[in-house]
N, C-alpha and C. Protein backbone atom coordinates (compact mmCIF):
# COMPACT_ATOMS: atom_id res chain seq x y z
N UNK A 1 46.30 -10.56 -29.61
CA UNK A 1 45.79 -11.53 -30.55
C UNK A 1 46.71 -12.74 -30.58
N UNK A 2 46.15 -13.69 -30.77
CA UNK A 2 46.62 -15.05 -30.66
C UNK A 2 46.71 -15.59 -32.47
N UNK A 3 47.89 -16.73 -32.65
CA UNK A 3 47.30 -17.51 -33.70
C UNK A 3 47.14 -19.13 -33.29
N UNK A 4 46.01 -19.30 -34.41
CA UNK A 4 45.53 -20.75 -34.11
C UNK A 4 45.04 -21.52 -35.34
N UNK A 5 45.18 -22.63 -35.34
CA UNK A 5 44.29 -23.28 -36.69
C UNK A 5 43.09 -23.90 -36.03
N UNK A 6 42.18 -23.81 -36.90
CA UNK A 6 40.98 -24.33 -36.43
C UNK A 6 41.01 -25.61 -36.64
N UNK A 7 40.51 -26.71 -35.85
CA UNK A 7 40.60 -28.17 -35.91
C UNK A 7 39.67 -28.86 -35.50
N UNK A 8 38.07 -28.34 -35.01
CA UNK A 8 36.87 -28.51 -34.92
C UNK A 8 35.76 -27.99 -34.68
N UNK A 9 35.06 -28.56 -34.22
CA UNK A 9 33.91 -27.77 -34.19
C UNK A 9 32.79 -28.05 -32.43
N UNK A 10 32.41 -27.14 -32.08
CA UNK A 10 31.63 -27.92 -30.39
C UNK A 10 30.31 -27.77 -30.79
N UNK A 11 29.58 -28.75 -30.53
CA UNK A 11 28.12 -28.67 -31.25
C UNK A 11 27.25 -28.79 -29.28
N UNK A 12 26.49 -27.57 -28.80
CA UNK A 12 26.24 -27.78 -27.34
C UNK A 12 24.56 -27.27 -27.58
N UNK A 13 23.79 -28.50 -27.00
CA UNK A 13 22.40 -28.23 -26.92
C UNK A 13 21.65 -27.36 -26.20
N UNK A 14 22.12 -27.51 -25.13
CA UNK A 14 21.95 -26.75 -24.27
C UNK A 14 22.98 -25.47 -23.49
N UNK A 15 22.38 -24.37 -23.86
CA UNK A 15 23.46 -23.13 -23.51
C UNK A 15 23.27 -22.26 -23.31
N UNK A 16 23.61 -21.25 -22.78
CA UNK A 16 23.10 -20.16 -22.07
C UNK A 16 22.16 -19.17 -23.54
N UNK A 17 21.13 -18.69 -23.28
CA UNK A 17 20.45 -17.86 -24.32
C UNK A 17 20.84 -17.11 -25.35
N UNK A 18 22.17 -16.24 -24.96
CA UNK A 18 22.66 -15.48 -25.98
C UNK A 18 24.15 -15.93 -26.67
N UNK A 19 24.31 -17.42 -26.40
CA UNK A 19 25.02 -18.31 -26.79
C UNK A 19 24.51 -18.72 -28.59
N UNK A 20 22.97 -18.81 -28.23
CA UNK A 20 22.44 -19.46 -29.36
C UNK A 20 22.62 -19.51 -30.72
N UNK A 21 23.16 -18.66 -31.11
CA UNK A 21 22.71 -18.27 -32.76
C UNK A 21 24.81 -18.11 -33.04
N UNK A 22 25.51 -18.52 -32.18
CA UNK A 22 27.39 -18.76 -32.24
C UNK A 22 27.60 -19.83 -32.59
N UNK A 23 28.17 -20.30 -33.72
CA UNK A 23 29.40 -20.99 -33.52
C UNK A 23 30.26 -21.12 -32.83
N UNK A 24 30.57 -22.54 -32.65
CA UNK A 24 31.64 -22.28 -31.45
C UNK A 24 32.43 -23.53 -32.25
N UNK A 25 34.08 -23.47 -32.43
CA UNK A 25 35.02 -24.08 -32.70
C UNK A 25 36.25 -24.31 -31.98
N UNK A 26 36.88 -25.31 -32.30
CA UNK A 26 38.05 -25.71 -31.54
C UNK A 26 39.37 -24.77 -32.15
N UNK A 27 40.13 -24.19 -31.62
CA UNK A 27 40.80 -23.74 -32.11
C UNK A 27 42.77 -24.37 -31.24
N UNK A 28 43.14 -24.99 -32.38
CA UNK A 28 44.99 -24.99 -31.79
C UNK A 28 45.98 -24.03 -31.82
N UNK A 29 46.21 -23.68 -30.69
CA UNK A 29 47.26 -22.78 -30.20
C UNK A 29 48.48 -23.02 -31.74
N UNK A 30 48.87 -22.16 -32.05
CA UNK A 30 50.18 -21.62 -33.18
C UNK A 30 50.93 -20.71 -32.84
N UNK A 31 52.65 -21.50 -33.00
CA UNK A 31 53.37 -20.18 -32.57
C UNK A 31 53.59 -19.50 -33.86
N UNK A 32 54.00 -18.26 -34.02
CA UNK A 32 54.23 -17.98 -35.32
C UNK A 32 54.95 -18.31 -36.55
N UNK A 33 56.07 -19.38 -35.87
CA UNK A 33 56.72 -20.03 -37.14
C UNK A 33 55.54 -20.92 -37.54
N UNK A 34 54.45 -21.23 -37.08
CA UNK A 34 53.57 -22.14 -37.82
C UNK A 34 54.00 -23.28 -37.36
N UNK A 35 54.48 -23.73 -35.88
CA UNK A 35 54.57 -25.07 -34.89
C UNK A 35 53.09 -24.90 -34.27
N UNK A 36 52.41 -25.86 -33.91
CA UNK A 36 51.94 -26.55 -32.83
C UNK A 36 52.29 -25.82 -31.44
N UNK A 37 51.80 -25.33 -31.06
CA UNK A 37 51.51 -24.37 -29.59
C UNK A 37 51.14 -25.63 -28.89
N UNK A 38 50.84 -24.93 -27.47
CA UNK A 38 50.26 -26.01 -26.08
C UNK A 38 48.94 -25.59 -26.09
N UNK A 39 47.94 -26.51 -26.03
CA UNK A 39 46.72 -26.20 -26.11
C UNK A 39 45.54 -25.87 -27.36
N UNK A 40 44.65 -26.04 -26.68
CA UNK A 40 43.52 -25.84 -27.53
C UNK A 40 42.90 -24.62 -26.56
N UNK A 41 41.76 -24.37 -27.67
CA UNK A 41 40.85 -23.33 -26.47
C UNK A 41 39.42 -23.47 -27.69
N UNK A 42 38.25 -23.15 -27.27
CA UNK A 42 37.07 -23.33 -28.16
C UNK A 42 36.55 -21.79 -28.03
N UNK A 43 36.21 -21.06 -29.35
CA UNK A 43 36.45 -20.01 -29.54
C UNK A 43 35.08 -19.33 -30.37
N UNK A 44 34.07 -18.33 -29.99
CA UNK A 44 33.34 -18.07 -30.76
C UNK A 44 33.77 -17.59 -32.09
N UNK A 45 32.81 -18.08 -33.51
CA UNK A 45 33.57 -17.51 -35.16
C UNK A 45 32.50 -16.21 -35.39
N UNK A 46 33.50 -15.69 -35.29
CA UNK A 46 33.21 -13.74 -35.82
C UNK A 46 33.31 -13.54 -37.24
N UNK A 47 34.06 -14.34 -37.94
CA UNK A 47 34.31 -14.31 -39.70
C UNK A 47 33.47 -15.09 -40.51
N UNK A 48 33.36 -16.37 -39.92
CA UNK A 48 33.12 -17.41 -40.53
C UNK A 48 34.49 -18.55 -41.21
N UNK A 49 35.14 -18.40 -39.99
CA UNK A 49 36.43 -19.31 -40.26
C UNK A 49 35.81 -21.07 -40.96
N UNK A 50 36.40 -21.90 -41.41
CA UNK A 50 36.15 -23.41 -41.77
C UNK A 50 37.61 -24.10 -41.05
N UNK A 51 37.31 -25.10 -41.40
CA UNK A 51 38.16 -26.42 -40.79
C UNK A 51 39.52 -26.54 -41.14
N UNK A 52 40.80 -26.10 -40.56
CA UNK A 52 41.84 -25.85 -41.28
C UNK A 52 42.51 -24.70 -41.33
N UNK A 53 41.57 -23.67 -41.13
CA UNK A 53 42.26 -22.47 -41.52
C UNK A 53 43.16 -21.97 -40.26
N UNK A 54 44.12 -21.11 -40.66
CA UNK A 54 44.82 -20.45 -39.63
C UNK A 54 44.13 -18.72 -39.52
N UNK A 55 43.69 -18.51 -38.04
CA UNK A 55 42.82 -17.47 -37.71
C UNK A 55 44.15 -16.96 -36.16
N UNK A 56 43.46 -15.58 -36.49
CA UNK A 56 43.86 -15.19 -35.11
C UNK A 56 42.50 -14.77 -34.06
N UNK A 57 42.49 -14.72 -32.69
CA UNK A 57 42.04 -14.80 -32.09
C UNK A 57 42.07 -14.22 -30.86
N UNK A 58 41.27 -13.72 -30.25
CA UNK A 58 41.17 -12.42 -29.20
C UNK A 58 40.64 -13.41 -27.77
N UNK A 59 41.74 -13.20 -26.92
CA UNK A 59 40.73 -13.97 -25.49
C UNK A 59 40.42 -12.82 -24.67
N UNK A 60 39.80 -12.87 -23.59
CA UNK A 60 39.57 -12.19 -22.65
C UNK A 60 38.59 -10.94 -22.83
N UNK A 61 38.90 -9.94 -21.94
CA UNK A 61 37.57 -8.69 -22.58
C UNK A 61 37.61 -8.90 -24.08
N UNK A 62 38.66 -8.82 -24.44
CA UNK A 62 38.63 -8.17 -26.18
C UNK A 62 37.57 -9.57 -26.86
N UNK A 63 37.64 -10.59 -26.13
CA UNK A 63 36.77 -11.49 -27.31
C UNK A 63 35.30 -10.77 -27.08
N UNK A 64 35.00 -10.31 -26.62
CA UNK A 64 33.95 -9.41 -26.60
C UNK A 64 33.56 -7.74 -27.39
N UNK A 65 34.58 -7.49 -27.92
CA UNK A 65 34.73 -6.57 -28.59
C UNK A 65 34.42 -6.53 -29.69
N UNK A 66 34.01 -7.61 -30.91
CA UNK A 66 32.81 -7.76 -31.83
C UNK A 66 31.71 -7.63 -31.84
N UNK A 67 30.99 -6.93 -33.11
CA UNK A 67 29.59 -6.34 -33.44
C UNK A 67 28.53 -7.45 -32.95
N UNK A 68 29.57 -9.07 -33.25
CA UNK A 68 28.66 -10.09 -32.91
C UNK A 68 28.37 -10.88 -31.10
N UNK A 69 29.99 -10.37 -30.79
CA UNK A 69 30.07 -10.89 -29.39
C UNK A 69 29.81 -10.02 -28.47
N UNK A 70 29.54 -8.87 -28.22
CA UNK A 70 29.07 -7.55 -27.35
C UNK A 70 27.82 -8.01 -26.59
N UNK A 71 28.34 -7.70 -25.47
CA UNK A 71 28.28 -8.50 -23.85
C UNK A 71 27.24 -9.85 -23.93
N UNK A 72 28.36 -10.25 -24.93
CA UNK A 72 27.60 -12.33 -24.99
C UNK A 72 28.90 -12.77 -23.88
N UNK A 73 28.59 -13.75 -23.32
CA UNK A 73 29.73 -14.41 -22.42
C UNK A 73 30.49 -15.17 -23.24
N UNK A 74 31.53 -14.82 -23.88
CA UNK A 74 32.66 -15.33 -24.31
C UNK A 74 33.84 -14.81 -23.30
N UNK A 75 34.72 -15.96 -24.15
CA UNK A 75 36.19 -15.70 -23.78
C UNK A 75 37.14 -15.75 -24.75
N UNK A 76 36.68 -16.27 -25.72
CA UNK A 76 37.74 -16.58 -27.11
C UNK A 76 36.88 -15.85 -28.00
N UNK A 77 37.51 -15.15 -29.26
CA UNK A 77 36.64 -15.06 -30.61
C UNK A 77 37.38 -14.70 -31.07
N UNK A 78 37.11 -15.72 -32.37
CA UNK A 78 37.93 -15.63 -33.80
C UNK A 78 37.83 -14.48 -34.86
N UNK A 79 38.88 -13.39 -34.56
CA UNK A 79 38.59 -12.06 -35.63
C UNK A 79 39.17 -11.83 -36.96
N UNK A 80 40.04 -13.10 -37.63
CA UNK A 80 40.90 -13.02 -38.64
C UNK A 80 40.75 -14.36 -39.13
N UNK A 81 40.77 -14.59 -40.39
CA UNK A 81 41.19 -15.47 -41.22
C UNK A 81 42.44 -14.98 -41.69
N UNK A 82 43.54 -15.59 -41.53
CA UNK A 82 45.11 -15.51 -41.58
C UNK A 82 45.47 -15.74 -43.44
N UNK A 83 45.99 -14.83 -44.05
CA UNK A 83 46.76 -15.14 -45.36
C UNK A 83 47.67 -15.71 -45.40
N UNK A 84 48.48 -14.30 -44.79
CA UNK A 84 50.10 -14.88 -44.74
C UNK A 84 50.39 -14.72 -42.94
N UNK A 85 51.64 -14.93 -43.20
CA UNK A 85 52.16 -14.83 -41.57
C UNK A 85 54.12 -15.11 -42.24
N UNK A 86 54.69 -13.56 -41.76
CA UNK A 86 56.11 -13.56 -41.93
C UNK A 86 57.03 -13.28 -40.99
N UNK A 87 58.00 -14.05 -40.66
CA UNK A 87 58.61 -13.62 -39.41
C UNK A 87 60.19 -13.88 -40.09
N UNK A 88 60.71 -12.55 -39.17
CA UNK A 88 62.10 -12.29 -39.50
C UNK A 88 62.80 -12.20 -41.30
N UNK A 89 61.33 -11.79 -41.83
CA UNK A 89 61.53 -11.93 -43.29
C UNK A 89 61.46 -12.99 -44.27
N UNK A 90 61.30 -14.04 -43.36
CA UNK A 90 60.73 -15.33 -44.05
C UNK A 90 58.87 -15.78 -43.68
N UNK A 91 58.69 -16.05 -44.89
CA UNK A 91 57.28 -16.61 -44.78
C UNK A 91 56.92 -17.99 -44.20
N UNK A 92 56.40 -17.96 -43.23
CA UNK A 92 56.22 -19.06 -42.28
C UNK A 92 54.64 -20.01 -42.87
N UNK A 93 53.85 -19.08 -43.12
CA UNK A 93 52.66 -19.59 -43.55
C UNK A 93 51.76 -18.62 -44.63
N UNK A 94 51.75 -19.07 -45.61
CA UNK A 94 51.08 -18.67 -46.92
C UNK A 94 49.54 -19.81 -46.92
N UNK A 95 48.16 -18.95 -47.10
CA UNK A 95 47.58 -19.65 -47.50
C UNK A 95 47.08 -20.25 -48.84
């Protein structure tokens, strides 16, 4: 699992069939102190994440491993809306 804040949204007209009925959002790479990672990646929403939030996120087979993403062609999906996040005993990110 990855963390990321969400920072948009991909709005695509045309897309493969079982694409249809996904959200699909931008999501920014986060290291766990809560810096700015390299990258973006656009990520199907499994929760119902919004604009802002810090989510974690499954690439590869596993983004497929939701009730909602099961054998849809993804590569990213968002399985967490993030509370907290503590490292080395300090709280890095409280929502």
């Amino acid at each position: 699992m990855l963390l990321g804040k969400v920072t948009g949204t991909v709005v695509a007209s045309a897309k493969d069939e079982r694409l249809k009925d996904l959200t699909l959002l931008v999501v920014e790479n986060l290291s766990p102190d809560g810096k700015k990672g390299s990258g973006y990646v656009v990520a199907v929403d499994a929760v119902g994440a919004g604009f802002g939030e810090v989510v974690l996120y499954a690439t590869g087979s596993s983004a497929r491993q939701t009730v909602l993403t099961d054998k849809r062609p993804t590569d990213a999906t968002i399985i967490a809306i993030v509370d907290t996040v503590e490292v080395g005993g300090s709280v890095t990110y409280q929502k």
